[in-house]
Protein backbone atom coordinates (compact mmCIF):
# COMPACT_ATOMS: atom_id res chain seq x y z
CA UNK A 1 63.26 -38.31 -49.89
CA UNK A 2 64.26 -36.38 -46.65
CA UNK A 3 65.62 -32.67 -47.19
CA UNK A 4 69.43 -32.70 -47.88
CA UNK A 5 69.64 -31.29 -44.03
CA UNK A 6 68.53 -34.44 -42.36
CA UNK A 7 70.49 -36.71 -44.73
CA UNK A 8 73.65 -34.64 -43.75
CA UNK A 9 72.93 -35.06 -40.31
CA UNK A 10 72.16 -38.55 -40.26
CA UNK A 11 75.51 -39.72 -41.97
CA UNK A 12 77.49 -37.20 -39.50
CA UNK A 13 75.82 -39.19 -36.76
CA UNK A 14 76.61 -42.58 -38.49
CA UNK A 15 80.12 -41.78 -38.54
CA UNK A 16 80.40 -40.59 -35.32
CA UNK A 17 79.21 -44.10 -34.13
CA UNK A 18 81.21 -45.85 -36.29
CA UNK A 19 84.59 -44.03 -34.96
CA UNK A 20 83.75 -43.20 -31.24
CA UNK A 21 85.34 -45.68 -28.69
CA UNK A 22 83.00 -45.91 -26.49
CA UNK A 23 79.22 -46.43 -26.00
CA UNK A 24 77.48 -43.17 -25.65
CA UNK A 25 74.54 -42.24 -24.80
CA UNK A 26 74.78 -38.19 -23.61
CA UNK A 27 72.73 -35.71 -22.31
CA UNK A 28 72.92 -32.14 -22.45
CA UNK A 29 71.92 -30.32 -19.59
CA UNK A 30 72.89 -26.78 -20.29
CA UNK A 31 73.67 -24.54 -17.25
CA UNK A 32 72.50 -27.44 -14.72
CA UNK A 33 74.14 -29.17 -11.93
CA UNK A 34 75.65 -32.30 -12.44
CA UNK A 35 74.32 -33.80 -9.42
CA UNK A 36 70.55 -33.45 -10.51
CA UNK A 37 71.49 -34.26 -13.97
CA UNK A 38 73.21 -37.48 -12.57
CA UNK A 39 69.70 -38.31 -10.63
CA UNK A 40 68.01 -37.63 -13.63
CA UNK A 41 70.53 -39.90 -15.67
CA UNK A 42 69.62 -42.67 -13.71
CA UNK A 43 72.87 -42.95 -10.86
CA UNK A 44 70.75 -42.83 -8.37
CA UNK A 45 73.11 -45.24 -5.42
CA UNK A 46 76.02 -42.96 -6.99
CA UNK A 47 74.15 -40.03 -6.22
CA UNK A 48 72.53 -41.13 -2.68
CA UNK A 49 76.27 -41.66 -1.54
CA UNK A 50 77.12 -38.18 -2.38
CA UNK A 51 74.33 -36.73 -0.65
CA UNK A 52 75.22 -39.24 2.34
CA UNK A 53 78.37 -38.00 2.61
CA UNK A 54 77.81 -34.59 2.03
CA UNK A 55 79.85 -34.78 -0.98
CA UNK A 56 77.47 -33.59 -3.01
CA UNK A 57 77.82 -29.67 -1.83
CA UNK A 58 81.73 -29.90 -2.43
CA UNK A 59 80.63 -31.22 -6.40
CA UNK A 60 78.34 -28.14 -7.20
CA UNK A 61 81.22 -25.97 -5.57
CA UNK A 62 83.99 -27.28 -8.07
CA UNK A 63 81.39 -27.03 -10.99
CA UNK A 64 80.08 -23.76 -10.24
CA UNK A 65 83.98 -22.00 -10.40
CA UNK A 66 85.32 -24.19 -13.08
CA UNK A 67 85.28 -27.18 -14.75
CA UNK A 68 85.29 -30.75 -13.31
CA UNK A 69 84.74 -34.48 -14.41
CA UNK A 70 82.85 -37.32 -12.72
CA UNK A 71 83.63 -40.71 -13.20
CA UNK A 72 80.44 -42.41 -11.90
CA UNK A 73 79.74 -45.92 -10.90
CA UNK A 74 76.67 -47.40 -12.56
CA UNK A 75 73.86 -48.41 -10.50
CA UNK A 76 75.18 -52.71 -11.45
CA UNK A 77 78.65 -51.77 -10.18
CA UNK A 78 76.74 -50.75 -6.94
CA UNK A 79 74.55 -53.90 -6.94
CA UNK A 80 77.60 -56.36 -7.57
CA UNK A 81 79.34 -54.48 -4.56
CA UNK A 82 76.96 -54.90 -2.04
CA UNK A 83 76.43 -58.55 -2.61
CA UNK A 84 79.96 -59.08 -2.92
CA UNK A 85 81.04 -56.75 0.39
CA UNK A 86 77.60 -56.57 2.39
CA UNK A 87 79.71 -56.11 5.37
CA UNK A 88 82.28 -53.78 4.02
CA UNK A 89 79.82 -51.39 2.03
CA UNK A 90 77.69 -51.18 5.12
CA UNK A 91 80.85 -50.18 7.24
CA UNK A 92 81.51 -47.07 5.05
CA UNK A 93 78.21 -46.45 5.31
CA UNK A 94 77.26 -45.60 8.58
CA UNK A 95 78.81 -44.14 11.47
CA UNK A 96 82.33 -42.95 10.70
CA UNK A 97 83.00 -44.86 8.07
CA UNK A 98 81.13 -41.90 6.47
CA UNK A 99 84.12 -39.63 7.17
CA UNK A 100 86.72 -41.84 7.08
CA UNK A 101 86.13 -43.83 3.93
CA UNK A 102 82.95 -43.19 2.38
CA UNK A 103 83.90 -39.55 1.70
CA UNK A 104 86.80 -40.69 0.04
CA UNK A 105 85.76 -42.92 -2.10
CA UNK A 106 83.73 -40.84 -3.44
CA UNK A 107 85.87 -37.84 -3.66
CA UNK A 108 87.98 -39.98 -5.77
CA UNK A 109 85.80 -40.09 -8.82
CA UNK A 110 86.02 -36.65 -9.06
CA UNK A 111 88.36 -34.42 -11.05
CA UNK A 112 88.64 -31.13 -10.33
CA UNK A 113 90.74 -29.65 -12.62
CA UNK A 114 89.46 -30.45 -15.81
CA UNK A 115 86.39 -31.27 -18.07
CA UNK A 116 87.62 -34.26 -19.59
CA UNK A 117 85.62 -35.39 -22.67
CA UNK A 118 86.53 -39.00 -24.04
CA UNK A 119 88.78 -37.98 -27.03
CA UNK A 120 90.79 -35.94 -24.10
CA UNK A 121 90.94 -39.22 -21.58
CA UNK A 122 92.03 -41.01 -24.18
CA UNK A 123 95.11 -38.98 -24.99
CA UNK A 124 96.48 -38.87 -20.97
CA UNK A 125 97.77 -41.39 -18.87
CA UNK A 126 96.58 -39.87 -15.43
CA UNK A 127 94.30 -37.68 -13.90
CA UNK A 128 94.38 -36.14 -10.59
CA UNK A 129 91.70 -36.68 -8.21
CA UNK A 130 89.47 -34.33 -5.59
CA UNK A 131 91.76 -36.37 -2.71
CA UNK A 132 95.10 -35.26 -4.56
CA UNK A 133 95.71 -38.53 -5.72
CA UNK A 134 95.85 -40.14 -9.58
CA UNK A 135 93.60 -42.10 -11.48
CA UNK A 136 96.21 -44.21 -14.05
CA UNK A 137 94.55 -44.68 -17.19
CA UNK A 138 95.11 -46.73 -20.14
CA UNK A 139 93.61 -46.70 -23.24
CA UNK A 140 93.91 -49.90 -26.14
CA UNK A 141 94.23 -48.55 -29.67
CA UNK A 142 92.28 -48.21 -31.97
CA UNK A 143 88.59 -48.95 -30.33
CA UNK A 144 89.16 -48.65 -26.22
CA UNK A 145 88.14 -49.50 -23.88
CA UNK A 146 89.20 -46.80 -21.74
CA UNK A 147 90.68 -48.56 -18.43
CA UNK A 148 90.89 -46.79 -14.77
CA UNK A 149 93.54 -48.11 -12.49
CA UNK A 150 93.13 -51.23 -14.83
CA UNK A 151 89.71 -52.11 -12.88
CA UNK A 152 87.16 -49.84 -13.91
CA UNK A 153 86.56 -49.15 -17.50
CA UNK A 154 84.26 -46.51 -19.18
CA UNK A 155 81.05 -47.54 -20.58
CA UNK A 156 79.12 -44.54 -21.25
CA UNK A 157 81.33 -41.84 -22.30
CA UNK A 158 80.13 -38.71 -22.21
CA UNK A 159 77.27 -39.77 -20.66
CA UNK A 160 76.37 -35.61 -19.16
CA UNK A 161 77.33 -32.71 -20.02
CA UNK A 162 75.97 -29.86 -17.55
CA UNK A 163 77.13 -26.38 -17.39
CA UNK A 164 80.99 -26.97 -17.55
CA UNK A 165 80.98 -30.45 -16.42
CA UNK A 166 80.89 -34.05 -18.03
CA UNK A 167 79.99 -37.48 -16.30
CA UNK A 168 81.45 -40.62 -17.44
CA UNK A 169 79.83 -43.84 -15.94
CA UNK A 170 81.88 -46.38 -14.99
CA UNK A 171 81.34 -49.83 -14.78
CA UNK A 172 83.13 -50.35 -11.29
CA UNK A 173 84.07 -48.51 -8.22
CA UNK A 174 87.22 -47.00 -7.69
CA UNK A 175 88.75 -47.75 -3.95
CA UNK A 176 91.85 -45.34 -3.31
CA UNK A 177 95.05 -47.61 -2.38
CA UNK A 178 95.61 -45.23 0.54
CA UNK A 179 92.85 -46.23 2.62
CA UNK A 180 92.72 -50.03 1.83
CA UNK A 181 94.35 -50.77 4.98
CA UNK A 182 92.54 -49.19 7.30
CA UNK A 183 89.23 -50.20 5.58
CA UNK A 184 90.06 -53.84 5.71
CA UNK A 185 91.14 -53.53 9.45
CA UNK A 186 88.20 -51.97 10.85
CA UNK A 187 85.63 -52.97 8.09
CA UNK A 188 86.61 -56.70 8.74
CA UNK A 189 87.42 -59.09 5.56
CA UNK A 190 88.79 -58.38 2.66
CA UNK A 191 87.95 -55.09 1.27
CA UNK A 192 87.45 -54.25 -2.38
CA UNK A 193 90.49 -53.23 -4.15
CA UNK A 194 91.55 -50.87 -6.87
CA UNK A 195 94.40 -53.31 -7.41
CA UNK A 196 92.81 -56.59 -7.63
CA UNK A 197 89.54 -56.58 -9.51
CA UNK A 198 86.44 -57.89 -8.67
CA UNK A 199 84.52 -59.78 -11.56
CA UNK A 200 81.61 -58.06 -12.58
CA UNK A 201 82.44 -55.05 -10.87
C-alpha cells in the first residue's frame, strides 16, 4: 500500500479535477519569463507574433514590475485563422499592418494589471486590456466554460505560471472592435470579428 502521504495527495488531486472548470494542464516556471515559458509550452505562432511585433519586450516589461495575465491563442486557433483569412492574416503581417493592427491584436490578450488565476476570472465580468480596452467575460455556472467577448473561450486554464504571471490559452483570437474597420478596409474582405464568431476558431 502507498505511504499515507501519496494517498493524501492523490485524492487532493482527484478532487481538484473533479471541481475545477476548466481543463488544466499547468506549468510552473518559477522566476521565468512568460514568453520563453510560452515557447516552451508549445504557443509557438502566439509567440512568433509577439516577437514580430516587438510585443514581446513590452510583455517581459509588465511582468518584470508586476503582475500580468496572457490570454493566448492556441497554435489550432492560429491554423483555422489563416485558412479562413489567408489574405487578412497576411495583411497584419507584413508591412504596416505590423503597427497598425498586428500590434494590437496582440496587445489585447494581455492584462496588465492583474494575475488572474481561473477561480479569479471566473468571479469578474471584465478585464482591462494592454490597449485600455475590456475583455467582457462570462462564465456558465456550475462547470464553465469561461467565455471572452462570447467568442473565445478558455481551454487550458492556468496553463503557466512564471514569476508573477499566468497564461491562459485560448481557443480563438481576440480582434479588438476598434480596429475592425480599418482592418477590413485596407486588409480587403471581411475581417475576423470579436463580434461574430468564426466556427472552429
Amino acid at each position: 500500500m502507498a505511504p499515507l502521504y501519496v494517498r493524501s495527495l492523490a485524492a487532493v488531486f482527484t478532487v481538484m479535477m473533479l471541481v475545477s472548470p476548466f481543463s488544466v494542464r499547468a506549468q510552473l516556471v518559477p522566476g521565468g519569463d512568460l514568453v520563453t515559458s510560452m515557447a516552451n509550452y508549445g504557443l509557438t505562432t502566439f509567440v512568433s507574433l509577439l516577437k514580430l511585433a516587438k510585443v514581446d519586450e513590452s510583455l517581459k516589461g509588465i511582468a518584470a514590475t508586476g503582475p500580468v495575465t496572457v490570454f493566448a491563442p492556441s497554435e489550432a486557433a492560429f491554423a483555422v485563422l489563416s485558412s479562413a483569412y489567408p489574405a487578412q492574416l497576411a495583411c497584419v503581417t507584413t508591412g504596416q499592418g505590423i503597427d497598425n493592427y498586428l500590434s494590437q491584436i496582440l496587445k489585447y490578450h494581455i492584462l496588465p494589471n492583474g494575475n488572474f488565476t481561473a477561480s479569479k476570472l471566473t468571479k469578474l465580468t471584465q478585464v482591462s486590456t494592454l490597449i485600455g480596452l475590456p475583455i467582457q467575460l462570462e462564465y456558465t455556472l456550475p462547470s464553465g466554460p469561461l467565455k471572452l467577448d462570447m467568442t473565445a473561450e478558455v481551454v487550458q486554464a492556468d496553463a503557466i505560471f512564471a514569476g508573477n504571471g499566468t497564461v491562459h490559452v485560448i481557443d480563438s483570437v481576440l480582434i479588438p472592435e476598434t480596429i475592425l474597420p480599418a482592418l477590413m478596409d485596407q486588409c480587403g474582405g471581411a475581417a475576423p470579428s470579436s463580434v461574430a464568431p468564426v466556427p472552429g476558431l
